[in-house]
N, C-alpha and C. Protein backbone atom coordinates (compact mmCIF):
# COMPACT_ATOMS: atom_id res chain seq x y z
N UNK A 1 13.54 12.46 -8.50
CA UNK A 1 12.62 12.78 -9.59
C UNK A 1 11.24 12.24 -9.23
N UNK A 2 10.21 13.13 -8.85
CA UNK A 2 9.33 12.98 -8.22
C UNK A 2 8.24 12.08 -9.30
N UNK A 3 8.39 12.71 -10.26
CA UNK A 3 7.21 12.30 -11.50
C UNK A 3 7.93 10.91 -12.65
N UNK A 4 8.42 10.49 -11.65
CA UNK A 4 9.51 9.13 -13.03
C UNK A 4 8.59 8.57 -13.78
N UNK A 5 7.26 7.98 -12.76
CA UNK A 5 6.51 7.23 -13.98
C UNK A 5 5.93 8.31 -14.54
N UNK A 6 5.37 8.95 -14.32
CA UNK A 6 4.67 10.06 -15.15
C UNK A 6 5.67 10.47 -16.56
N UNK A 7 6.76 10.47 -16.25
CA UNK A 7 7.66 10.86 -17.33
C UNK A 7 8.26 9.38 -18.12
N UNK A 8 7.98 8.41 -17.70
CA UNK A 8 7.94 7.30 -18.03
C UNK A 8 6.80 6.73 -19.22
N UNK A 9 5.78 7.07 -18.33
CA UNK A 9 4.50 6.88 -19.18
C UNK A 9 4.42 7.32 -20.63
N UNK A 10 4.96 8.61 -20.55
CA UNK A 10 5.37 9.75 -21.35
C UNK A 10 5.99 8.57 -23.06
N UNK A 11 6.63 7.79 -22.66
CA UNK A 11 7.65 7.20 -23.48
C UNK A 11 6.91 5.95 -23.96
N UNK A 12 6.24 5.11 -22.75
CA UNK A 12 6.08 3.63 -23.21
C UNK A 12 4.76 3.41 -22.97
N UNK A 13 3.61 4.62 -22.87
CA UNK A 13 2.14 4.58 -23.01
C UNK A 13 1.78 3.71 -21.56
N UNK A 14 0.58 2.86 -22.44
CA UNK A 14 0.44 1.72 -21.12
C UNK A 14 1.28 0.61 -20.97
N UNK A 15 2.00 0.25 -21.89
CA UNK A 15 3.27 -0.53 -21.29
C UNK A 15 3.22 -0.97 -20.20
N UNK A 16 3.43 -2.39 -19.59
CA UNK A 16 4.08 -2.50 -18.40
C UNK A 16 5.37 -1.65 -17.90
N UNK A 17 5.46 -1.37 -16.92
CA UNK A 17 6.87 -0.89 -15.89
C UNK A 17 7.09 -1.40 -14.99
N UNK A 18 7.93 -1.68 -14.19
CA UNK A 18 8.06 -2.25 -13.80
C UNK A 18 8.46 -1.55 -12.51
N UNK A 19 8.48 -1.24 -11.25
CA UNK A 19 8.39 0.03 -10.19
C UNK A 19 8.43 -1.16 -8.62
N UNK A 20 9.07 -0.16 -8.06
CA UNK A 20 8.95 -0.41 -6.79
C UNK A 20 8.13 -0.08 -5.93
N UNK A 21 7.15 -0.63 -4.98
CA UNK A 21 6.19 -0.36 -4.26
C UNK A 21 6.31 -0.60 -2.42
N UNK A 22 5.79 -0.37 -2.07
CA UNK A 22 6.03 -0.17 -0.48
C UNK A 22 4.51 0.71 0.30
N UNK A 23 4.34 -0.56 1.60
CA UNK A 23 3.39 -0.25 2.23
C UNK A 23 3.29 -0.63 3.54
N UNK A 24 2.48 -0.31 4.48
CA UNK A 24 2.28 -0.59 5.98
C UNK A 24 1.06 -1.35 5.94
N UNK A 25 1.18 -2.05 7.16
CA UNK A 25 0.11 -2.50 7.66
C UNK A 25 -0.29 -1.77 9.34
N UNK A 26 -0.88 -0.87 8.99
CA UNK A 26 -1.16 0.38 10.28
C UNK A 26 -1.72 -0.59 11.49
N UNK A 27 -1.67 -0.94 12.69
CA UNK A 27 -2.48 -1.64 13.81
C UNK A 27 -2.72 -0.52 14.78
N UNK A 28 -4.27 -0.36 15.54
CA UNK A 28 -4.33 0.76 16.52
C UNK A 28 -4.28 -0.88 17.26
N UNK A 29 -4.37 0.04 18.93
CA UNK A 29 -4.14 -0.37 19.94
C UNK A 29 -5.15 -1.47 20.21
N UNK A 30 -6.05 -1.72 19.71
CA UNK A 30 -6.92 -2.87 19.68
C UNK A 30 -6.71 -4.11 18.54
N UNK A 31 -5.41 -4.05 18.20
CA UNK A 31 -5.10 -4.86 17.01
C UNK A 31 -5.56 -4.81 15.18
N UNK A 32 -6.82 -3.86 15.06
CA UNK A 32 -7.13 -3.75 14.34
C UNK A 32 -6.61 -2.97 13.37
N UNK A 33 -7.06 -3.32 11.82
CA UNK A 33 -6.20 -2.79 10.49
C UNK A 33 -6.81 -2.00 10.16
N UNK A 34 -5.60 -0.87 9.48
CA UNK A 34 -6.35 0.59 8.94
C UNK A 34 -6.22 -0.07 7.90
N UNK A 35 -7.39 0.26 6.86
CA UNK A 35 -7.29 -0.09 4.95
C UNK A 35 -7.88 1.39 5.15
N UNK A 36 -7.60 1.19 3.16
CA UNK A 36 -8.12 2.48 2.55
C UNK A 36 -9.04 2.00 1.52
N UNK A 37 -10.15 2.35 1.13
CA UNK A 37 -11.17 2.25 0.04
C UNK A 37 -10.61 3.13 -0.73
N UNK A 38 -10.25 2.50 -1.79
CA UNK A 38 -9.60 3.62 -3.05
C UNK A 38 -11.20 4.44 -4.08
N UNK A 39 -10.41 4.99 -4.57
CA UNK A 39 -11.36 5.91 -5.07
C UNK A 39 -11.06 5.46 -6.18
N UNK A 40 -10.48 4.88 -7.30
CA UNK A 40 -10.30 4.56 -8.97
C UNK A 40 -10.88 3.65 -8.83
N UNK A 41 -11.19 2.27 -8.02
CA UNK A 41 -11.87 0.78 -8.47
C UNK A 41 -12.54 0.16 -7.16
N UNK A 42 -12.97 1.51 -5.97
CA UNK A 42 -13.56 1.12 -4.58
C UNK A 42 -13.56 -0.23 -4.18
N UNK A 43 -11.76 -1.08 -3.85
CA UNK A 43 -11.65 -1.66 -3.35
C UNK A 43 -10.67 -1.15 -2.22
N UNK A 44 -10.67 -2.34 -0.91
CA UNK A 44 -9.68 -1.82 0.03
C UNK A 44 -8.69 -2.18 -0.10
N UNK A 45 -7.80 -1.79 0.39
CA UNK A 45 -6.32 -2.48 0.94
C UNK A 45 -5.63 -1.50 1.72
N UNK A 46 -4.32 -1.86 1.70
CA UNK A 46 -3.04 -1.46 2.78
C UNK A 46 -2.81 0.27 2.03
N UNK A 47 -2.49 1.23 3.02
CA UNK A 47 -1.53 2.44 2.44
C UNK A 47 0.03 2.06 1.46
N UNK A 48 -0.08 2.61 1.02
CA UNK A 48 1.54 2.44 0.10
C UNK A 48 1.49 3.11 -1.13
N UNK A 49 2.17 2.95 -2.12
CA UNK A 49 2.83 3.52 -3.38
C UNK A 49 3.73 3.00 -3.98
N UNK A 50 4.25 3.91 -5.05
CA UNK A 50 5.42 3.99 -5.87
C UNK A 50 6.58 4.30 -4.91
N UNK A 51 7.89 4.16 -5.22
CA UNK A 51 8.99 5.10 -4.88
C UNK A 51 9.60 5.51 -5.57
N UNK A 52 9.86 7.12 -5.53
CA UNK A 52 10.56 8.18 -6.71
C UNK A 52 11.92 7.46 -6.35
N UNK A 53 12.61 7.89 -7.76
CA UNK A 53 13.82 7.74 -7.75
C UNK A 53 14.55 8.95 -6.87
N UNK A 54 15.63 8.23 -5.85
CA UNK A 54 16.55 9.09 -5.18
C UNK A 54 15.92 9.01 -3.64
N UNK A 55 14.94 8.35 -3.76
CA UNK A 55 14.04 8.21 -2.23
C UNK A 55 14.61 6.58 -1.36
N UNK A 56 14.49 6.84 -0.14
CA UNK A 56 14.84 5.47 0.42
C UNK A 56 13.20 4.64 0.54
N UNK A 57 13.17 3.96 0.78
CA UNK A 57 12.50 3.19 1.45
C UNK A 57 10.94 3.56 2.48
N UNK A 58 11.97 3.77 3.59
CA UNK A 58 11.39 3.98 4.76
C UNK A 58 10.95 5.53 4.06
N UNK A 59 11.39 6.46 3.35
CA UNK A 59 10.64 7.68 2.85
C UNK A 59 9.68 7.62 2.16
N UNK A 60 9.51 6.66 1.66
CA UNK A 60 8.77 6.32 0.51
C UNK A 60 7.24 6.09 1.87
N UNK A 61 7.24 5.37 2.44
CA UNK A 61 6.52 4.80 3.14
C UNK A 61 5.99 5.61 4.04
N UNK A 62 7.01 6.68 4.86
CA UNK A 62 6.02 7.88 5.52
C UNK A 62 5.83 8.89 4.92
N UNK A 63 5.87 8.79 3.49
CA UNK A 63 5.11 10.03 2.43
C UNK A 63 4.31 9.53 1.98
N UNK A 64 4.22 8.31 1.62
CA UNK A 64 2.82 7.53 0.89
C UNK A 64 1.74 7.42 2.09
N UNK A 65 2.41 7.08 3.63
CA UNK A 65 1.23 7.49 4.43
C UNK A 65 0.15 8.49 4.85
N UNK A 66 1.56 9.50 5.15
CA UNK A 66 0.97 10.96 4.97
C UNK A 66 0.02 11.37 3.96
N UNK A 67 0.73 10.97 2.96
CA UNK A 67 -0.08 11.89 1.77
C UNK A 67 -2.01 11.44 1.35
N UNK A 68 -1.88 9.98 2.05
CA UNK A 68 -3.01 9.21 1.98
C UNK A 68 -3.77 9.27 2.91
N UNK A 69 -3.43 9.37 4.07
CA UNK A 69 -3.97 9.35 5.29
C UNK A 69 -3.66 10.63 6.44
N UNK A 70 -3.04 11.19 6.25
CA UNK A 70 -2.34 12.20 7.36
C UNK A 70 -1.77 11.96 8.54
N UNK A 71 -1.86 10.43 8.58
CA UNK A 71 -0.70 10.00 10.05
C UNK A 71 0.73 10.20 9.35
N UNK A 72 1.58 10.08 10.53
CA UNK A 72 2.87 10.13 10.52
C UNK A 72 3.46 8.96 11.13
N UNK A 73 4.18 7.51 10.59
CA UNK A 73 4.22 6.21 11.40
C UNK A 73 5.71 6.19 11.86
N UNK A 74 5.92 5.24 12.44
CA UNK A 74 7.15 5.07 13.31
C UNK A 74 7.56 3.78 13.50
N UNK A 75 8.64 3.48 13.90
CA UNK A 75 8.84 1.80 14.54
C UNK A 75 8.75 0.76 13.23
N UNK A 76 9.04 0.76 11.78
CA UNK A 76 8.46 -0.18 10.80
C UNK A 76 8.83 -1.01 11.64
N UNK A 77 8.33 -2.11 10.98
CA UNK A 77 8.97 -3.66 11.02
C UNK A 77 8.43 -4.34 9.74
N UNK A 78 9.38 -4.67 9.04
CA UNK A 78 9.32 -5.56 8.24
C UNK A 78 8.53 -6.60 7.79
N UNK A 79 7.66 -7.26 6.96
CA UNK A 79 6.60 -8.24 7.16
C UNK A 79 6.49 -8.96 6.12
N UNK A 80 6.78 -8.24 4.89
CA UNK A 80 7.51 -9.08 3.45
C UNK A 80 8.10 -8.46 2.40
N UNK A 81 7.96 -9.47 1.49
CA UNK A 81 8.41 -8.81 0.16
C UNK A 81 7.65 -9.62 -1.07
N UNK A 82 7.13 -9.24 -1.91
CA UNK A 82 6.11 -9.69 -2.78
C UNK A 82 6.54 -8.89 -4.36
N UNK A 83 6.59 -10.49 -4.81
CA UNK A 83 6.75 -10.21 -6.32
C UNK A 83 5.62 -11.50 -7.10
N UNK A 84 5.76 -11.38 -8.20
CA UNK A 84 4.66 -12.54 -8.82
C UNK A 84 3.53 -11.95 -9.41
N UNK A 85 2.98 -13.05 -9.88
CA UNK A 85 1.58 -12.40 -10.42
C UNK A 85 0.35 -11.60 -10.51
N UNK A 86 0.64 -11.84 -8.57
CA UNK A 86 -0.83 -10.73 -8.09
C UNK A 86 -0.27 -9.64 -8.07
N UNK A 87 1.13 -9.10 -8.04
CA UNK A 87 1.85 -7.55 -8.28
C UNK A 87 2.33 -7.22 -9.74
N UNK A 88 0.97 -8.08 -10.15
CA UNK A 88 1.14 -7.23 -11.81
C UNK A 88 -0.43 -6.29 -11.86
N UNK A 89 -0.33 -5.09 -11.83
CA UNK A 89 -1.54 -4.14 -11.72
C UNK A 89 -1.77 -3.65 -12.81
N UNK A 90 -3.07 -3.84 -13.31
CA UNK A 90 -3.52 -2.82 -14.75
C UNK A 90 -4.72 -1.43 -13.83
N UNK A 91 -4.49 -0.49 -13.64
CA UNK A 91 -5.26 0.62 -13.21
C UNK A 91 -6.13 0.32 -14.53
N UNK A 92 -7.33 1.34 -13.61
CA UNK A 92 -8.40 1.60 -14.32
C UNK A 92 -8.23 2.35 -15.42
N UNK A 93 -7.32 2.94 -15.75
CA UNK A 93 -6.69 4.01 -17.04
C UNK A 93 -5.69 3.25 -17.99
N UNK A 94 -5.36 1.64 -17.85
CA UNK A 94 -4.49 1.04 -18.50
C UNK A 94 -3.60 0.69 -18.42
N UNK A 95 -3.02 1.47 -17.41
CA UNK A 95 -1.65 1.57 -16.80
C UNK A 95 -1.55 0.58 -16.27
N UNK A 96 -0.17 -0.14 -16.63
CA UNK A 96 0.33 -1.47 -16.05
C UNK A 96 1.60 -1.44 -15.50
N UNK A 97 1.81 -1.98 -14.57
CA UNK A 97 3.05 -2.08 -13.35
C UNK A 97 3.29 -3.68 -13.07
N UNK A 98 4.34 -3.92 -13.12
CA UNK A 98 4.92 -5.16 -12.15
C UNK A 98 5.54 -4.61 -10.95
N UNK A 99 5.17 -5.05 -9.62
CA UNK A 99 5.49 -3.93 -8.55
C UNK A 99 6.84 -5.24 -7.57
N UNK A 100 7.60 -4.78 -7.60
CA UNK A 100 7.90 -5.68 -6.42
C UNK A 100 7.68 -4.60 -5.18
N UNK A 101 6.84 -5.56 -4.38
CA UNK A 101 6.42 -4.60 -2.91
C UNK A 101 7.34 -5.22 -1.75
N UNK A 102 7.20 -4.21 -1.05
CA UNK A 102 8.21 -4.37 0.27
C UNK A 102 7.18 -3.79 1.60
N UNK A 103 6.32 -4.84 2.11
CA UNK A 103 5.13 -4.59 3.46
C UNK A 103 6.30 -4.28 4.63
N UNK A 104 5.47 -3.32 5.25
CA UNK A 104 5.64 -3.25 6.58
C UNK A 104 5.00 -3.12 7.68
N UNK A 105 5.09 -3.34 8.89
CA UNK A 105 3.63 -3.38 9.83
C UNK A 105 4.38 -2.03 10.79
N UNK A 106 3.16 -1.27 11.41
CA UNK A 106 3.48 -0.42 13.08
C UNK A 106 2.49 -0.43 13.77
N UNK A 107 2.85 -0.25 14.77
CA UNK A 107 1.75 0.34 15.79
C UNK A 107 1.90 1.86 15.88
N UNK A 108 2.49 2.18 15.37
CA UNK A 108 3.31 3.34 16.23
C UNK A 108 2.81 4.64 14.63
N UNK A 109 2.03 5.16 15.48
CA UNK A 109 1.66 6.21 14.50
C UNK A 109 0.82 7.50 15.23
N UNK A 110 0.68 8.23 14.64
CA UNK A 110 0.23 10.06 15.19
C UNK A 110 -0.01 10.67 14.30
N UNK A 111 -0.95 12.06 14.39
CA UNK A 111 -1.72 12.67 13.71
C UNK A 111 -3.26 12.36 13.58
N UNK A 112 -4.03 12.81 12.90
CA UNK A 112 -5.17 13.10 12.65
C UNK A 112 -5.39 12.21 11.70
N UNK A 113 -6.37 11.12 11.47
CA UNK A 113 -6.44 10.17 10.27
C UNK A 113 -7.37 11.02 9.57
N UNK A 114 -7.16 11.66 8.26
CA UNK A 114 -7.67 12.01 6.86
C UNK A 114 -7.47 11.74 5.56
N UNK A 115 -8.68 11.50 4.80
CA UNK A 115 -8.36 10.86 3.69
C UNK A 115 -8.28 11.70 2.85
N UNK A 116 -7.43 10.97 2.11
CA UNK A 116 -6.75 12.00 0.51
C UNK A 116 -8.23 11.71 -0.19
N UNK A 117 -9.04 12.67 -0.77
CA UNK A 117 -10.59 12.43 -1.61
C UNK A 117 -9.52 11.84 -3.20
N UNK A 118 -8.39 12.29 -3.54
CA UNK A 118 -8.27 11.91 -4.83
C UNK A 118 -7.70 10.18 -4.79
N UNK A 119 -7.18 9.62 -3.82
CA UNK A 119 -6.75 8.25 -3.64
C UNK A 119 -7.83 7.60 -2.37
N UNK A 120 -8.28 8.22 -1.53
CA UNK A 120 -9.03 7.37 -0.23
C UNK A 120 -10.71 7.87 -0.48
N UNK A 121 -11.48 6.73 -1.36
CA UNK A 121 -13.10 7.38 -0.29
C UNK A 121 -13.22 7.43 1.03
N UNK A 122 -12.62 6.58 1.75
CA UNK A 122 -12.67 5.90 3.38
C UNK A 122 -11.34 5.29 3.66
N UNK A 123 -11.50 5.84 4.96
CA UNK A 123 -10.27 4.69 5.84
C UNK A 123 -11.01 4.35 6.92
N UNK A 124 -10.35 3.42 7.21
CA UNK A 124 -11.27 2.42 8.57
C UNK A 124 -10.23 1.20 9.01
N UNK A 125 -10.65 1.49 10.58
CA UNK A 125 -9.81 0.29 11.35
C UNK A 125 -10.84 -1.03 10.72
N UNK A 126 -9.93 -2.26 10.99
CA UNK A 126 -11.19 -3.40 10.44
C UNK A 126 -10.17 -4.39 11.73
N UNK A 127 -11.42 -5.48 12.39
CA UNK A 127 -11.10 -6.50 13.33
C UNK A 127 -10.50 -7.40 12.07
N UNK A 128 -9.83 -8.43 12.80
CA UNK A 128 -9.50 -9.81 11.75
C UNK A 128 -10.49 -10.54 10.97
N UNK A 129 -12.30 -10.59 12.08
CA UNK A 129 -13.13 -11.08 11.64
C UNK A 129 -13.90 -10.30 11.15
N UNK A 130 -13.87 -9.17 10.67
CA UNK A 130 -14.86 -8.40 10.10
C UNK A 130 -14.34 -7.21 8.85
N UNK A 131 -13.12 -8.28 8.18
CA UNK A 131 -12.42 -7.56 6.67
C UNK A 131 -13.74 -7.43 6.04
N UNK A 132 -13.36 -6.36 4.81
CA UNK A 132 -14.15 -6.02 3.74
C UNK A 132 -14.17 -7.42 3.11
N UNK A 133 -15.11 -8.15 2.29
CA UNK A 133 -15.28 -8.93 1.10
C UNK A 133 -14.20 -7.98 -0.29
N UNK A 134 -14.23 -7.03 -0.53
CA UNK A 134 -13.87 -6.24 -1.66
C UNK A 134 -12.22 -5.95 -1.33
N UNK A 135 -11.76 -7.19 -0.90
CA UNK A 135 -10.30 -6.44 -0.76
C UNK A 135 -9.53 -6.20 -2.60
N UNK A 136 -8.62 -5.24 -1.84
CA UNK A 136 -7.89 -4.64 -3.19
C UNK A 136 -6.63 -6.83 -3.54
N UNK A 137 -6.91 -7.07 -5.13
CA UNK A 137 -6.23 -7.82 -5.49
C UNK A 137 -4.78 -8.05 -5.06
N UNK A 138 -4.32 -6.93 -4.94
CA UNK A 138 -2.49 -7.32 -4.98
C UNK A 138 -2.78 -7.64 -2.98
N UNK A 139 -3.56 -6.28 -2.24
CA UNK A 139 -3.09 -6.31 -0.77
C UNK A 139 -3.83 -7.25 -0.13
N UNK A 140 -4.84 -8.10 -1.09
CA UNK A 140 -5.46 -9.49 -0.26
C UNK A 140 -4.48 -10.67 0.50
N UNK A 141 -3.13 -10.65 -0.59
CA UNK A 141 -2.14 -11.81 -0.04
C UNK A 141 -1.50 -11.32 1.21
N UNK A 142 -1.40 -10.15 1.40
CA UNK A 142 -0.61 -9.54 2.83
C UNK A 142 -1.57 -9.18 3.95
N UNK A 143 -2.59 -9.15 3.65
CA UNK A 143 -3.66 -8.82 4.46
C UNK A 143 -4.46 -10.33 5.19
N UNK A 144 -4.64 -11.17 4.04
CA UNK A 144 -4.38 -12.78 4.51
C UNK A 144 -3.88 -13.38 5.71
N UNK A 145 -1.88 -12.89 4.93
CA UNK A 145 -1.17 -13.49 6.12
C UNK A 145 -1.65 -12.38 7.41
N UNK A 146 -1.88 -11.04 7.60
CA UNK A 146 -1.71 -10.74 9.10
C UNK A 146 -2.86 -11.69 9.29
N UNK A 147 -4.46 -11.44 8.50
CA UNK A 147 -5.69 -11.86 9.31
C UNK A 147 -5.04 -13.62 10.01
N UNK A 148 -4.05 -14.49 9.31
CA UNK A 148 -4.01 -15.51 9.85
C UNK A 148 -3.36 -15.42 10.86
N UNK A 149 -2.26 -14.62 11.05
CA UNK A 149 -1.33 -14.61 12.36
C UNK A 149 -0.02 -14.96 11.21
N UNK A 150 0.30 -15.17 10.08
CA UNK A 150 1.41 -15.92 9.96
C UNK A 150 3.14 -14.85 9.75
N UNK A 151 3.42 -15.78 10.62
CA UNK A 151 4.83 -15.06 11.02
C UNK A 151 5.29 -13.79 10.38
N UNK A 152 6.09 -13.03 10.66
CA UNK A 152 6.77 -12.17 9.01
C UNK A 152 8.01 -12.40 9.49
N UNK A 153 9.13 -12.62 8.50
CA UNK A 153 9.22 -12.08 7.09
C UNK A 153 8.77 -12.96 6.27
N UNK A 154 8.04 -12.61 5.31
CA UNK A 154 7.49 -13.37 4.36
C UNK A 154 8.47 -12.85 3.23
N UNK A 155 8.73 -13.89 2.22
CA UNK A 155 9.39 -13.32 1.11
C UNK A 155 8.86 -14.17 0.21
N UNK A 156 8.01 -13.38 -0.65
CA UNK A 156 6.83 -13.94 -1.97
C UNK A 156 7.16 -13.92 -3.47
């Protein structure tokens, strides 16, 4: 069921929900991170999403890429799992989520990088020393640990 929160919303307005989320941390061959500048509150962070019900995981993650960016990734690896306070999101429309997220990192990706105009103003590789100031709230804590080096699996 592709539209759950949408049909969710439907029922409990802006309500919190509570949803599962999942994302990459993209690296090209020079180590550097793809973010996305969102288009609802032009901050950056990591690719990811929701996951529909009846979807795995790892689907969730090369459709939320695709659909955002137009690569196609490969090879996950695992890097955390994040629940708590900074994965409580109010969108710019009201909408509130408690997300437990599930990061993943690759190198390993193909296609043409294009941005979705309705979710990406910009995508851009970024060095460790030269992140945006404007990172997105929830993907600052995962974006942190890569800029420090610190190990994964993280479980938050």
């Amino acid at each position: 069921m592709a539209d759950y929160v949408k049909e969710m919303r439907k029922i409990i307005g802006h309500d919190p929900l509570m949803t599962v989320g999942v994302g990459v941390m993209i690296e090209n061959a020079a180590g550097e991170l793809l973010l996305q500048k969102r288009t609802d509150d032009g901050t950056w962070g990591t690719l990811g999403g929701g996951m529909n019900l009846g979807e795995t995981i790892v689907d969730t993650v090369k459709r939320e890429v695709f659909e955002e960016s137009g690569l196609v990734v490969d090879d996950l690896e695992l890097f955390g799992i994040y629940s708590g306070e900074h994965c409580v999101i109010t969108y710019p429309n009201k909408d509130t989520v408690f997300g437990v997220i599930i990061m993943f990192t690759t190198r390993t990706y193909s296609g043409t990088l294009l941005a979705d105009p309705e979710e990406s103003a910009e995508l851009r590789f970024f060095a460790r020393d030269t992140l945006p100031n404007n990172l997105n709230r929830t993907s600052a804590k995962w974006i942190e640990q890569w800029k420090t080096g610190t190990a994964p699996v993280i479980v938050d």
